[in-house]
Each structure stands twice: as structure tokens, then as C-alpha cells.
PDB file of N, CA and C in Angstrom:
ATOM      1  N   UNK A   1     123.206  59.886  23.293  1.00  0.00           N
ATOM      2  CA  UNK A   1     122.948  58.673  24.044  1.00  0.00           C
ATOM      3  C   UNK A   1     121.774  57.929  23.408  1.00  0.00           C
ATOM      4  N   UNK A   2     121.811  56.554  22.979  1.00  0.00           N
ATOM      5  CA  UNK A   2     120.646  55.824  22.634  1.00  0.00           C
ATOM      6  C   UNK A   2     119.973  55.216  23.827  1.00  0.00           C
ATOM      7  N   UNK A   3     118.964  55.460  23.758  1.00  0.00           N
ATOM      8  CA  UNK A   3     117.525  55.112  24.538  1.00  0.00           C
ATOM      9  C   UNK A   3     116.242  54.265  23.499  1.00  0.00           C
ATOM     10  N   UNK A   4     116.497  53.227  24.004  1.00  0.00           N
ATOM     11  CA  UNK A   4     115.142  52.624  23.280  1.00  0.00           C
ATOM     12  C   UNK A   4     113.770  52.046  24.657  1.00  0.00           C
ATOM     13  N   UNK A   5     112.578  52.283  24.117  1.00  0.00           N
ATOM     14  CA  UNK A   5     112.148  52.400  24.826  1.00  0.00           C
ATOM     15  C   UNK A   5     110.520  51.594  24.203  1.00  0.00           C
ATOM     16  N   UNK A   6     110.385  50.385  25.274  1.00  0.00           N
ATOM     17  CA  UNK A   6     109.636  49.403  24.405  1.00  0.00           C
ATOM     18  C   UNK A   6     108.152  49.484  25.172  1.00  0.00           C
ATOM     19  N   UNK A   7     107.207  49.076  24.380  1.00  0.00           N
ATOM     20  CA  UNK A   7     105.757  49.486  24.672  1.00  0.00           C
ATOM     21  C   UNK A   7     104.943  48.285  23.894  1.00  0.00           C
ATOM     22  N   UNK A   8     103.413  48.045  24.572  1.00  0.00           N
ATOM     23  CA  UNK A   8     102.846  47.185  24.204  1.00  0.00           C
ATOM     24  C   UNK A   8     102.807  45.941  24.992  1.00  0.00           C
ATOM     25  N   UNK A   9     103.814  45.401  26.122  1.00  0.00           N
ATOM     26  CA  UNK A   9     103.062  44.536  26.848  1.00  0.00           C
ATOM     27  C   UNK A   9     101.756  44.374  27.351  1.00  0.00           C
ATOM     28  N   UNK A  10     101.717  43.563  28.160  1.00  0.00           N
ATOM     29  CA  UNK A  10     100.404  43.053  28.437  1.00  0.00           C
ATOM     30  C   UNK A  10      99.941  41.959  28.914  1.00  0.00           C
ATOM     31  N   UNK A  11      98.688  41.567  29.669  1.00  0.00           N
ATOM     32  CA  UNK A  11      98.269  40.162  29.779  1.00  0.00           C
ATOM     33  C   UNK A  11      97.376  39.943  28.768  1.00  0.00           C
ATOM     34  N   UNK A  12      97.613  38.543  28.040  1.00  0.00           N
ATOM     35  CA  UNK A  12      96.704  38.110  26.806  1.00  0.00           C
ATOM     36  C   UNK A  12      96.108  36.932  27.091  1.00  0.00           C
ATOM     37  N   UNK A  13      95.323  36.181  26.586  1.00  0.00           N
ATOM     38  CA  UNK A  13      94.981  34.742  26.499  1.00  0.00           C
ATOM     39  C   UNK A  13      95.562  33.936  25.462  1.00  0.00           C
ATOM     40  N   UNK A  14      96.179  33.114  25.600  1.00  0.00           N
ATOM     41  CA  UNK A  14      96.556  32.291  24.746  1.00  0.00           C
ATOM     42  C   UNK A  14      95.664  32.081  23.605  1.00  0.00           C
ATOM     43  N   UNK A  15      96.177  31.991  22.495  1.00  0.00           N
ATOM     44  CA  UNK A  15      95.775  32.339  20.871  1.00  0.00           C
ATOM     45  C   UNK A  15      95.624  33.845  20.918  1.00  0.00           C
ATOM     46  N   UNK A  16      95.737  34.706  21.549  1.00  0.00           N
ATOM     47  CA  UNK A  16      95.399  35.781  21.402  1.00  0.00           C
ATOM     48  C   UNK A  16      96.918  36.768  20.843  1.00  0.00           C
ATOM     49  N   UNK A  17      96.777  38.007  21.105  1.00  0.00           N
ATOM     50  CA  UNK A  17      97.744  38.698  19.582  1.00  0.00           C
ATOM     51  C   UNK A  17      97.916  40.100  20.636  1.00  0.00           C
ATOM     52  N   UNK A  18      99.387  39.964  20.466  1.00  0.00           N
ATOM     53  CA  UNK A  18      99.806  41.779  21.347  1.00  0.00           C
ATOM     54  C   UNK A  18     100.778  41.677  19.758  1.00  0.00           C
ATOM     55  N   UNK A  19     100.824  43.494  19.999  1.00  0.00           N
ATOM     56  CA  UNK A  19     102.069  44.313  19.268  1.00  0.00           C
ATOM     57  C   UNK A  19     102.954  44.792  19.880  1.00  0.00           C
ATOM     58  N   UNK A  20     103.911  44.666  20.072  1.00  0.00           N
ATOM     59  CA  UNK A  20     105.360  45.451  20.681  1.00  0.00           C
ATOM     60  C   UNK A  20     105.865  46.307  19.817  1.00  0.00           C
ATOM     61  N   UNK A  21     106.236  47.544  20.785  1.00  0.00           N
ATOM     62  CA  UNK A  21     107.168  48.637  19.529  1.00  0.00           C
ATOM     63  C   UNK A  21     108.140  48.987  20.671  1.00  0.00           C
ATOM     64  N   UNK A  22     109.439  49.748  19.728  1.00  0.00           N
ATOM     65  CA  UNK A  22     110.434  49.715  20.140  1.00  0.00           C
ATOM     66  C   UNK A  22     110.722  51.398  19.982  1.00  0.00           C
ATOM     67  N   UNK A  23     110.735  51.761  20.637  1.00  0.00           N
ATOM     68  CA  UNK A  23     110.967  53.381  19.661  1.00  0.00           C
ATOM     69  C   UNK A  23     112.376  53.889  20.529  1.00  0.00           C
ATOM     70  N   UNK A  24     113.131  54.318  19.266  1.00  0.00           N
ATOM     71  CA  UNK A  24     114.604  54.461  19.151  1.00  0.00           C
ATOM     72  C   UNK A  24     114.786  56.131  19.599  1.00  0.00           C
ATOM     73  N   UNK A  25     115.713  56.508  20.040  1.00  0.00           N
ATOM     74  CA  UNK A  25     116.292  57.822  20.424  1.00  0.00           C
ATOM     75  C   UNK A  25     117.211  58.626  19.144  1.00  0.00           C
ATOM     76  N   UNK A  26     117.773  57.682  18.541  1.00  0.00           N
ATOM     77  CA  UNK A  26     118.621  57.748  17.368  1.00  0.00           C
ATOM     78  C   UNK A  26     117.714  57.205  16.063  1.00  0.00           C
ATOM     79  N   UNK A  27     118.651  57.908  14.996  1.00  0.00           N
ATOM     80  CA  UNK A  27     118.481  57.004  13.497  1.00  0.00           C
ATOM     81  C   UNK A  27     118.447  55.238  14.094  1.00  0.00           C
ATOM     82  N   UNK A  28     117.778  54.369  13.462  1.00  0.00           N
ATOM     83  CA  UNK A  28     118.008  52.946  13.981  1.00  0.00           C
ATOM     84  C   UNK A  28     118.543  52.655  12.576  1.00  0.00           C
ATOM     85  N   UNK A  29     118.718  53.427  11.629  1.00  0.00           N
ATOM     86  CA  UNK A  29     119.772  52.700  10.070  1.00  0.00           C
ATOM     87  C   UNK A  29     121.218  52.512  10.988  1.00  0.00           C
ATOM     88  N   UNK A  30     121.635  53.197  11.490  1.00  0.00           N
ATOM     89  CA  UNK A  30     123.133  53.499  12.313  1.00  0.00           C
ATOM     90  C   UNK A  30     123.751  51.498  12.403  1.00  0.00           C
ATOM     91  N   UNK A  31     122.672  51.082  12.663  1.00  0.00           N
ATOM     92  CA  UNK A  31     122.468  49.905  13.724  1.00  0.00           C
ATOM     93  C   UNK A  31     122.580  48.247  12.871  1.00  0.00           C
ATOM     94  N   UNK A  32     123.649  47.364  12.976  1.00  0.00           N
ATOM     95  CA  UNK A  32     123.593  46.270  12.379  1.00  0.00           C
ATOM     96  C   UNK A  32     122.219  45.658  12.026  1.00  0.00           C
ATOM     97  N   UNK A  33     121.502  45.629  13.366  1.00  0.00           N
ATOM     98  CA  UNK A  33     120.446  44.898  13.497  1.00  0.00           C
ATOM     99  C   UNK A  33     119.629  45.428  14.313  1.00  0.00           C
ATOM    100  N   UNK A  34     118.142  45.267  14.218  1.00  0.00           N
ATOM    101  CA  UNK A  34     117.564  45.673  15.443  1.00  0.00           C
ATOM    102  C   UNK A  34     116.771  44.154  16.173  1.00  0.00           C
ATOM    103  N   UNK A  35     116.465  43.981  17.309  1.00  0.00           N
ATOM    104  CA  UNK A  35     116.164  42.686  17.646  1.00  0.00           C
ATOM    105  C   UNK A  35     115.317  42.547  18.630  1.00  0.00           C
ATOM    106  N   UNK A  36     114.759  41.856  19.043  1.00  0.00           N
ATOM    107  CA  UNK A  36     113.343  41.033  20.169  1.00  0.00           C
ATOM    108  C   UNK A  36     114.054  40.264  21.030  1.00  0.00           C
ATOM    109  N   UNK A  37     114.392  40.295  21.913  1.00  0.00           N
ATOM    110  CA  UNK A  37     115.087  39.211  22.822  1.00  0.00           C
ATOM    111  C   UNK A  37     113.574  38.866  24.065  1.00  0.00           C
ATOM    112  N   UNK A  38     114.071  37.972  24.870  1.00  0.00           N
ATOM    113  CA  UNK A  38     113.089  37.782  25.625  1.00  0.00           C
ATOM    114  C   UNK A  38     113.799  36.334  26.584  1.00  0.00           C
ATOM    115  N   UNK A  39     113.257  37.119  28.245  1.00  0.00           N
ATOM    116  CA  UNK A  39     113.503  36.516  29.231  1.00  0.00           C
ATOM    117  C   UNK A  39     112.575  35.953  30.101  1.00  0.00           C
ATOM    118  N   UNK A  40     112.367  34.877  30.511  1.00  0.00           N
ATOM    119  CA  UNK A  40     111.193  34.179  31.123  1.00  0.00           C
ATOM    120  C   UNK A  40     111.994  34.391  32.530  1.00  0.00           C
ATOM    121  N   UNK A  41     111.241  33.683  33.647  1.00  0.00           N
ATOM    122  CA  UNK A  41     111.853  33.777  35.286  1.00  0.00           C
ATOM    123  C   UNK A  41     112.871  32.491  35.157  1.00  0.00           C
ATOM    124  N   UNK A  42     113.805  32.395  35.262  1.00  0.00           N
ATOM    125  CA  UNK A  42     114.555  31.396  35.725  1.00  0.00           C
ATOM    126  C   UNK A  42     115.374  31.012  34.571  1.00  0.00           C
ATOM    127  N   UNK A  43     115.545  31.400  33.276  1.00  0.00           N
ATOM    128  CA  UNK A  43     115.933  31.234  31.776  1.00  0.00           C
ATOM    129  C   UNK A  43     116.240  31.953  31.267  1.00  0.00           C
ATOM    130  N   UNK A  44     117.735  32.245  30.594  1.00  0.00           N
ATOM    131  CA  UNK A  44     118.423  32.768  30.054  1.00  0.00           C
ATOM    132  C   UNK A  44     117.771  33.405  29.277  1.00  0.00           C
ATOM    133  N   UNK A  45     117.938  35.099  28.556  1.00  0.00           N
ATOM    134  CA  UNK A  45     117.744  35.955  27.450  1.00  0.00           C
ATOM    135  C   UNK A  45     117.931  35.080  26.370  1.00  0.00           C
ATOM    136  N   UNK A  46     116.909  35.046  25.334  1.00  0.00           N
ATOM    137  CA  UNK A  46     116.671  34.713  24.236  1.00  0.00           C
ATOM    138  C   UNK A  46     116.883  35.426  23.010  1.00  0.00           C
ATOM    139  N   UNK A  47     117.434  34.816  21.973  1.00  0.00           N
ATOM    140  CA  UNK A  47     117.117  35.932  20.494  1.00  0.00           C
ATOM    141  C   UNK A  47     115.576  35.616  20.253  1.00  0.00           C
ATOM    142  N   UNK A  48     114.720  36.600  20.061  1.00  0.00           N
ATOM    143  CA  UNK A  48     113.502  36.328  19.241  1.00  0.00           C
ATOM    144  C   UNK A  48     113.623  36.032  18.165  1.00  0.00           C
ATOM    145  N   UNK A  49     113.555  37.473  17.744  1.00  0.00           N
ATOM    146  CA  UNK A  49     113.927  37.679  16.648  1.00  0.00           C
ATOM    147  C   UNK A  49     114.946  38.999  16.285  1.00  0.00           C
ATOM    148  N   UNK A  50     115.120  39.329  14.536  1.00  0.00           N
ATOM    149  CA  UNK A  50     116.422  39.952  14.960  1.00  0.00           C
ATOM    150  C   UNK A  50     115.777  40.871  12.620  1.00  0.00           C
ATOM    151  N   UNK A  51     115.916  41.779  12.744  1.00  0.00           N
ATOM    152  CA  UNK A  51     115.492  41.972  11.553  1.00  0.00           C
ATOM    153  C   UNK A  51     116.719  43.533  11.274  1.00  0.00           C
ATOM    154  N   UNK A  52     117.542  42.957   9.767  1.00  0.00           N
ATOM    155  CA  UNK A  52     118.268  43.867   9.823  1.00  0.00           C
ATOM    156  C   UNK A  52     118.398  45.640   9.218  1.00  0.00           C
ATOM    157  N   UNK A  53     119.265  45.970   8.687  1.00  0.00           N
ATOM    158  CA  UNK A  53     119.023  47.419   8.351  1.00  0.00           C
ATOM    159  C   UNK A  53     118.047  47.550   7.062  1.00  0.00           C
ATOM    160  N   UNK A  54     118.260  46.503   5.764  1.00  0.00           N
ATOM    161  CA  UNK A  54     117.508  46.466   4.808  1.00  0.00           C
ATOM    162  C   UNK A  54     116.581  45.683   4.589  1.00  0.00           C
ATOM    163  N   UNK A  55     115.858  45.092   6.037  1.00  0.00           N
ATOM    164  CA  UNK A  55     114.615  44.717   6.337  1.00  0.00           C
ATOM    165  C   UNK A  55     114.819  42.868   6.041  1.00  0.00           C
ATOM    166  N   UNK A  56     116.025  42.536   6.203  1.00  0.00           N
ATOM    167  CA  UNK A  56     116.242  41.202   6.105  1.00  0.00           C
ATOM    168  C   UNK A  56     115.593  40.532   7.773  1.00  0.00           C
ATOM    169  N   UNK A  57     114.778  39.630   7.685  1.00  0.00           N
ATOM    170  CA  UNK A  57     114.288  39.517   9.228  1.00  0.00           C
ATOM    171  C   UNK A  57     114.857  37.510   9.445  1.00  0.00           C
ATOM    172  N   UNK A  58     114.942  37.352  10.618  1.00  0.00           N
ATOM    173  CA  UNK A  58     115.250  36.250  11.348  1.00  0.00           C
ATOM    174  C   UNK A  58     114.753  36.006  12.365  1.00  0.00           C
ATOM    175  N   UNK A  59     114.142  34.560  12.856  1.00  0.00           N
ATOM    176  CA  UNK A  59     113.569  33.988  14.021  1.00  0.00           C
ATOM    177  C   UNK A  59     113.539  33.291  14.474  1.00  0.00           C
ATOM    178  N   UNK A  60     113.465  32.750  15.855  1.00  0.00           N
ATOM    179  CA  UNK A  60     113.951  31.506  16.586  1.00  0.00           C
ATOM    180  C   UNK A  60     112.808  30.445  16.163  1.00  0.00           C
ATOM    181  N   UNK A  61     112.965  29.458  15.916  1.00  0.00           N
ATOM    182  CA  UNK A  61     112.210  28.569  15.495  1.00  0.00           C
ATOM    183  C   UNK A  61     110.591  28.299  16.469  1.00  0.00           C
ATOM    184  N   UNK A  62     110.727  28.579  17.822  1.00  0.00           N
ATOM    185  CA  UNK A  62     109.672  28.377  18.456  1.00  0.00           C
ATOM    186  C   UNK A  62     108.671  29.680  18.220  1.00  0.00           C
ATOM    187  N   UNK A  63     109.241  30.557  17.657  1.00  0.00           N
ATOM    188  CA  UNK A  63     107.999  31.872  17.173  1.00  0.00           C
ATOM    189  C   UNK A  63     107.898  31.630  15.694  1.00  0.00           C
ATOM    190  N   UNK A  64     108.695  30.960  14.943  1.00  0.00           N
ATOM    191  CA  UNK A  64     108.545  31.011  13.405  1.00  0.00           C
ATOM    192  C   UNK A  64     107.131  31.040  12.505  1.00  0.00           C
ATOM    193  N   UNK A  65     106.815  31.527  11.998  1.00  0.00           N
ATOM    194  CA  UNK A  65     105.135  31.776  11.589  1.00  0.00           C
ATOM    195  C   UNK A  65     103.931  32.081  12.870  1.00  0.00           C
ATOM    196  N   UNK A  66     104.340  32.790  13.759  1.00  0.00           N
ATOM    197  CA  UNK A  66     103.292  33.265  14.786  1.00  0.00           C
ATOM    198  C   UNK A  66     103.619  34.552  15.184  1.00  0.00           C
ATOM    199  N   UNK A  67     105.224  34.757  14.935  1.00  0.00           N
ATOM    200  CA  UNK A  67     105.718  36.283  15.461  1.00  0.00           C
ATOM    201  C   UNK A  67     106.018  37.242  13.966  1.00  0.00           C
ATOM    202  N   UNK A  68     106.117  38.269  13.865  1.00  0.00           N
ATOM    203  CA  UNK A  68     106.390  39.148  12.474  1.00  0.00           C
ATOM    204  C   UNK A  68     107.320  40.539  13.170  1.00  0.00           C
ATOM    205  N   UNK A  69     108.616  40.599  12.710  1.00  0.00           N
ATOM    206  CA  UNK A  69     109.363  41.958  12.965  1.00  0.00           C
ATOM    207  C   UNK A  69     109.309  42.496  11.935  1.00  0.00           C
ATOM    208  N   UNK A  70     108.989  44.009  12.448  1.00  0.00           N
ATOM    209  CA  UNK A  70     108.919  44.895  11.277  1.00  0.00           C
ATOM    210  C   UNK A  70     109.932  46.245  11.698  1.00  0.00           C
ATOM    211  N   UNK A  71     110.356  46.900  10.571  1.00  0.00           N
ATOM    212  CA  UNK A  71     110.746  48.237  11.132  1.00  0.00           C
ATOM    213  C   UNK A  71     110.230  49.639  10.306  1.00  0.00           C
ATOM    214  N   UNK A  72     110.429  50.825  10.375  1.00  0.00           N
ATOM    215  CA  UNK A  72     110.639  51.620   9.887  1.00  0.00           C
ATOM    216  C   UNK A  72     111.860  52.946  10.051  1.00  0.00           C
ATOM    217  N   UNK A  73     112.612  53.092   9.301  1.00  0.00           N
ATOM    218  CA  UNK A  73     113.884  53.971   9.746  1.00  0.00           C
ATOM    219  C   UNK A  73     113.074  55.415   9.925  1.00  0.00           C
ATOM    220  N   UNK A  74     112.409  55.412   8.954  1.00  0.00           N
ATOM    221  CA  UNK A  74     111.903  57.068   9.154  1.00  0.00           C
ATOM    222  C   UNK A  74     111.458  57.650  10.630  1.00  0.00           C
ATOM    223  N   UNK A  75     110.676  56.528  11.014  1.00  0.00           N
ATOM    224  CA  UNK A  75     110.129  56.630  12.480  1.00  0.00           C
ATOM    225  C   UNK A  75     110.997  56.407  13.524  1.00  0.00           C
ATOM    226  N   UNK A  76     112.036  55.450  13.331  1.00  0.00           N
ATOM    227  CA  UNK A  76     112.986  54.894  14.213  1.00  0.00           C
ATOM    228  C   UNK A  76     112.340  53.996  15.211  1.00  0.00           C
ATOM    229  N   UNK A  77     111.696  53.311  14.468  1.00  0.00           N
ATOM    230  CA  UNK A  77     110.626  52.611  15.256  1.00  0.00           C
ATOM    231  C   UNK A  77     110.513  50.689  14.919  1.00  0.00           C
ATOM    232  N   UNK A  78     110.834  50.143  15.595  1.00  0.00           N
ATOM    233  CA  UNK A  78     110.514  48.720  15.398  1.00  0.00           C
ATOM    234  C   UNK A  78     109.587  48.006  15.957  1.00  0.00           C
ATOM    235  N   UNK A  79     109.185  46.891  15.536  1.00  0.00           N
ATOM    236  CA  UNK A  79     108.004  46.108  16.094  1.00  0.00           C
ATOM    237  C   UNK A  79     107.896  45.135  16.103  1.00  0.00           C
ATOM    238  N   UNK A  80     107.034  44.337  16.526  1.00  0.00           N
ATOM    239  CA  UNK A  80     107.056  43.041  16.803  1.00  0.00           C
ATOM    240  C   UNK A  80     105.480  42.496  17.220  1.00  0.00           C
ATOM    241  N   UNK A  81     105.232  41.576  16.138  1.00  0.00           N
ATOM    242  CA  UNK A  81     103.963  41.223  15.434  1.00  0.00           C
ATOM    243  C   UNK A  81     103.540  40.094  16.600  1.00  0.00           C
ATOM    244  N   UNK A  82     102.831  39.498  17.531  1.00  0.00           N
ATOM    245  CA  UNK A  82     102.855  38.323  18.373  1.00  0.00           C
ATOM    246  C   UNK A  82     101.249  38.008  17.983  1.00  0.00           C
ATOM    247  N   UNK A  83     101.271  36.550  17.120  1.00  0.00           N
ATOM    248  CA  UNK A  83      99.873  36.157  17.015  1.00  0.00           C
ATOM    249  C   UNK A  83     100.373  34.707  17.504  1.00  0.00           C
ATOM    250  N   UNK A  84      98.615  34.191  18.037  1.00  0.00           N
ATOM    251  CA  UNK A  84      99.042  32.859  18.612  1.00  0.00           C
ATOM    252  C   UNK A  84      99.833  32.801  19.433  1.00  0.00           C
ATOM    253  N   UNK A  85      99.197  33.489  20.219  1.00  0.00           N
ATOM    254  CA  UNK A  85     100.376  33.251  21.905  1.00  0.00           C
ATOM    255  C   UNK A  85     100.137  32.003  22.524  1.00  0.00           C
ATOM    256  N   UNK A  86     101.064  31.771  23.386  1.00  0.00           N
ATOM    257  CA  UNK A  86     101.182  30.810  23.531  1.00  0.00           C
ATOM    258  C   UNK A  86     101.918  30.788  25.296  1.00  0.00           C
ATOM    259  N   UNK A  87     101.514  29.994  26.320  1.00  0.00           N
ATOM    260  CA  UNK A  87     102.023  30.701  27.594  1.00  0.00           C
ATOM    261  C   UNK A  87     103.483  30.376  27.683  1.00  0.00           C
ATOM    262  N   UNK A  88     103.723  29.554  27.220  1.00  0.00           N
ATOM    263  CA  UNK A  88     105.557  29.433  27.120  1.00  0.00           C
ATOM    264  C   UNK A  88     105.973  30.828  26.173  1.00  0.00           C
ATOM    265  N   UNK A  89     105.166  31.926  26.091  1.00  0.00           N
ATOM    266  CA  UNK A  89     105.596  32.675  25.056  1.00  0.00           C
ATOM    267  C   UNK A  89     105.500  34.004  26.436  1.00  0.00           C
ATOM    268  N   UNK A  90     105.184  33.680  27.982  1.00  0.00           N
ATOM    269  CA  UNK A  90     105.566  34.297  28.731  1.00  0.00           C
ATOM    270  C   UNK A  90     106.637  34.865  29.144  1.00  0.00           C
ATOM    271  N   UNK A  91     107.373  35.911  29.264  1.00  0.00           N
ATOM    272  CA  UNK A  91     108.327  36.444  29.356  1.00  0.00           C
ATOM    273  C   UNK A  91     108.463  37.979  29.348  1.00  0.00           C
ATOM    274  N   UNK A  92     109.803  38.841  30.075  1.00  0.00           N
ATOM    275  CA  UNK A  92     110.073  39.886  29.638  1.00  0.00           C
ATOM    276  C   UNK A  92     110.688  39.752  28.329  1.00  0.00           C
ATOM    277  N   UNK A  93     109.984  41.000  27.288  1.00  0.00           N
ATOM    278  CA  UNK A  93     110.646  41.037  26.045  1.00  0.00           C
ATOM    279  C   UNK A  93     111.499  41.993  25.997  1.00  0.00           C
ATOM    280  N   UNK A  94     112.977  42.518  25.563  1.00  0.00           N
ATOM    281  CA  UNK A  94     113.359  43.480  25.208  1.00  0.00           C
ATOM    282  C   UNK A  94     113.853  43.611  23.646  1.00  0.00           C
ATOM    283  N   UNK A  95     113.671  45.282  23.106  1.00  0.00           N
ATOM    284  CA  UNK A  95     114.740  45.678  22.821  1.00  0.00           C
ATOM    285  C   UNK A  95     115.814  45.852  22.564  1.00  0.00           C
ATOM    286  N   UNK A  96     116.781  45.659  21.320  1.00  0.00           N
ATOM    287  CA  UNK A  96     118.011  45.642  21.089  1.00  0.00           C
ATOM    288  C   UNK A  96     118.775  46.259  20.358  1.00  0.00           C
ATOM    289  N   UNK A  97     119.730  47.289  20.116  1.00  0.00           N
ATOM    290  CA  UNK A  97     120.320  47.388  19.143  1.00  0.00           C
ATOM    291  C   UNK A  97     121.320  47.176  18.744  1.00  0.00           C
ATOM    292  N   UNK A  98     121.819  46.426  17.583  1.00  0.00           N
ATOM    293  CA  UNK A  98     123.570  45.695  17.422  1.00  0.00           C
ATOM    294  C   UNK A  98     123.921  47.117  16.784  1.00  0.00           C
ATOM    295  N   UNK A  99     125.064  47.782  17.789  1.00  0.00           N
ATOM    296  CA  UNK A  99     126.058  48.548  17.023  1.00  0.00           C
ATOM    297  C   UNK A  99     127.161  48.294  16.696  1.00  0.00           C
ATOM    298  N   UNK A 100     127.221  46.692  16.437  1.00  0.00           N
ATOM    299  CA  UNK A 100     128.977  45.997  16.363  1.00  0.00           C
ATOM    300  C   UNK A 100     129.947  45.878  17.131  1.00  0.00           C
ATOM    301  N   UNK A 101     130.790  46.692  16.743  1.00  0.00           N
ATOM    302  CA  UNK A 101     132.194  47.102  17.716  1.00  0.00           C
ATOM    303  C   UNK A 101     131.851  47.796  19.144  1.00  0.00           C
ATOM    304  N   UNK A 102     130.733  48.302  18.653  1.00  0.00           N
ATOM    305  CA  UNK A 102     130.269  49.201  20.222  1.00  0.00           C
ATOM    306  C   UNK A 102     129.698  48.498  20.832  1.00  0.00           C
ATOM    307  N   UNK A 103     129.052  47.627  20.780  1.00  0.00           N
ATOM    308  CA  UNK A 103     128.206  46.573  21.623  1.00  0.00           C
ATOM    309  C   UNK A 103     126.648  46.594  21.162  1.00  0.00           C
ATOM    310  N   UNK A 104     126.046  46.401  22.376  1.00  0.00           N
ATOM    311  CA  UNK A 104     124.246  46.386  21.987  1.00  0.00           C
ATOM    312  C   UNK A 104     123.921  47.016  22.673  1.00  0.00           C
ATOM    313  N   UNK A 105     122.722  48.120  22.664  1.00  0.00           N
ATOM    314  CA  UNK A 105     122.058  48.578  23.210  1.00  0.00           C
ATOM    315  C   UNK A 105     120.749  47.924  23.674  1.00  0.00           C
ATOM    316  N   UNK A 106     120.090  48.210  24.833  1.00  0.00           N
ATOM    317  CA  UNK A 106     118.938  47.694  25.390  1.00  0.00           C
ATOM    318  C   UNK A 106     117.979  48.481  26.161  1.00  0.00           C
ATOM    319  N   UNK A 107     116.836  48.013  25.724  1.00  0.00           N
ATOM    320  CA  UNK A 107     115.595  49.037  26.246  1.00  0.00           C
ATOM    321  C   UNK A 107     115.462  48.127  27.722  1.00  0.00           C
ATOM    322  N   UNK A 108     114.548  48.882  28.210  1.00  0.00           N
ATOM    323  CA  UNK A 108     113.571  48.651  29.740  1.00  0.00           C
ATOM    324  C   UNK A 108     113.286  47.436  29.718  1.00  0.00           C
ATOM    325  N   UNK A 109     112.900  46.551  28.624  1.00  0.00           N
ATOM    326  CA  UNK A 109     111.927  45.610  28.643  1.00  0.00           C
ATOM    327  C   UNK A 109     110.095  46.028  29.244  1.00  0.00           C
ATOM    328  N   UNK A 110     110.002  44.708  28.475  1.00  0.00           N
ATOM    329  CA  UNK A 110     107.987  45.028  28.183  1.00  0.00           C
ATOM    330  C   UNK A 110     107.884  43.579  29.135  1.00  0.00           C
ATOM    331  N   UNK A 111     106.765  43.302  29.747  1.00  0.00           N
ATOM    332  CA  UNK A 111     106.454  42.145  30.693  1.00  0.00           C
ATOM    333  C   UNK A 111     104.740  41.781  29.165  1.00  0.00           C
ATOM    334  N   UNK A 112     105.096  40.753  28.930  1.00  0.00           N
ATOM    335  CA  UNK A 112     103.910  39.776  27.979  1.00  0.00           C
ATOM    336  C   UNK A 112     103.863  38.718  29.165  1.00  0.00           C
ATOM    337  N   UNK A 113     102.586  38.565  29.348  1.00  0.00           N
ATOM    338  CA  UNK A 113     102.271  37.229  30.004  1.00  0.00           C
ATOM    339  C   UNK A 113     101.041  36.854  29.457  1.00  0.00           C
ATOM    340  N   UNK A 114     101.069  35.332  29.046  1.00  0.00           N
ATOM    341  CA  UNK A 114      99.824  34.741  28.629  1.00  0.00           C
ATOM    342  C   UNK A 114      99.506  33.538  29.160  1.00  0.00           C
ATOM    343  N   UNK A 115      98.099  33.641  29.558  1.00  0.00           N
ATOM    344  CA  UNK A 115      97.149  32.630  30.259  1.00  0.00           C
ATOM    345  C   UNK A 115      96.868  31.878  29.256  1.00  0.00           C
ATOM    346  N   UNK A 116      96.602  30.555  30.191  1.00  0.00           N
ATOM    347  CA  UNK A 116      96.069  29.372  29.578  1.00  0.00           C
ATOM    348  C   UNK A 116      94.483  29.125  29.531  1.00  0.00           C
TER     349      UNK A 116
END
């Protein structure tokens, strides 16, 4: 059974900098993609970002040069870099894993909230 299980929320101040990690139950090579999604109150789940098996990374334009995904397979561990927060950058973040045909997997989610 995959279990991912995400860590590092927090309350920050705007311009200020959290790390998110993702830590996997399984190999995370298995996995198309691993990814950052994120849900505010009242607004649809978001792609953050989305970084794939051979470290190819992608991001929604409103984090582009402020957020950084990283992974490591050895650890089974992913992350997620947040500098320059920003309070529209409030939201639950989760966890993702694309297994294709099988669907996606999803962690707990992390609660980030940042003051103005």
C-alpha cells in the first residue's frame, strides 16, 4: 500500500520561506511523476508543481521562481522549496503520486498559511 505522508507546514510571514517534504512508503522511481498540489478554502486543487522520475521539474506560473521541487529516489523523499511567500500562497498543500493507469496517490495534506 502507498502512503505518502507530508510534513513542514506552518504559519509564516509573508516573504518568509517553509520546506515541505513528502516521504513515500514505496520506491517513488515506480511513479510517473511526483507533485505539490494545493487547495485554498473555497478553490479548486491546484497543480503546484509536478517534478518527474529523472528530475525533469514543472510549475504553475504563480510560484515560478519562488517555489523549487526537489526529489531523491534513494530516500523516497520529495520536497518542496517555498521562498517568498506570499498570502495568496495560503492553502492546504498535498502530496501526489502519478502511477498512470492506476491513478494518483495522495498524502494527508500540510496546512501553509501566510500573514500579511
Amino acid at each position: 500500500q502507498v502512503q505518502l505522508v507530508e510534513s513542514g507546514g506552518g504559519l509564516v510571514q509573508a516573504g518568509g520561506s517553509l520546506r515541505l517534504s513528502c516521504a513515500a512508503s514505496v520506491n517513488i522511481f515506480r511513479f510517473n511523476t511526483m507533485d505539490w498540489y494545493r487547495q485554498a478554502p473555497g478553490e479548486q486543487r491546484e497543480l503546484v508543481a509536478s517534478i518527474t522520475s529523472d528530475g525533469r521539474s514543472n510549475y504553475a506560473d504563480s510560484v515560478k521562481g519562488r517555489f523549487t521541487i526537489s526529489r531523491d529516489n534513494s530516500k523516497n523523499t520529495v520536497w518542496l522549496q517555498m521562498n517568498s511567500l506570499k498570502p495568496e500562497d495560503t492553502a492546504v498543500y498535498y502530496c501526489a503520486a502519478d502511477a498512470a493507469i492506476v491513478g494518483r496517490y495522495w498524502g494527508q495534506g500540510t496546512q501553509v498559511t501566510v500573514s500579511s
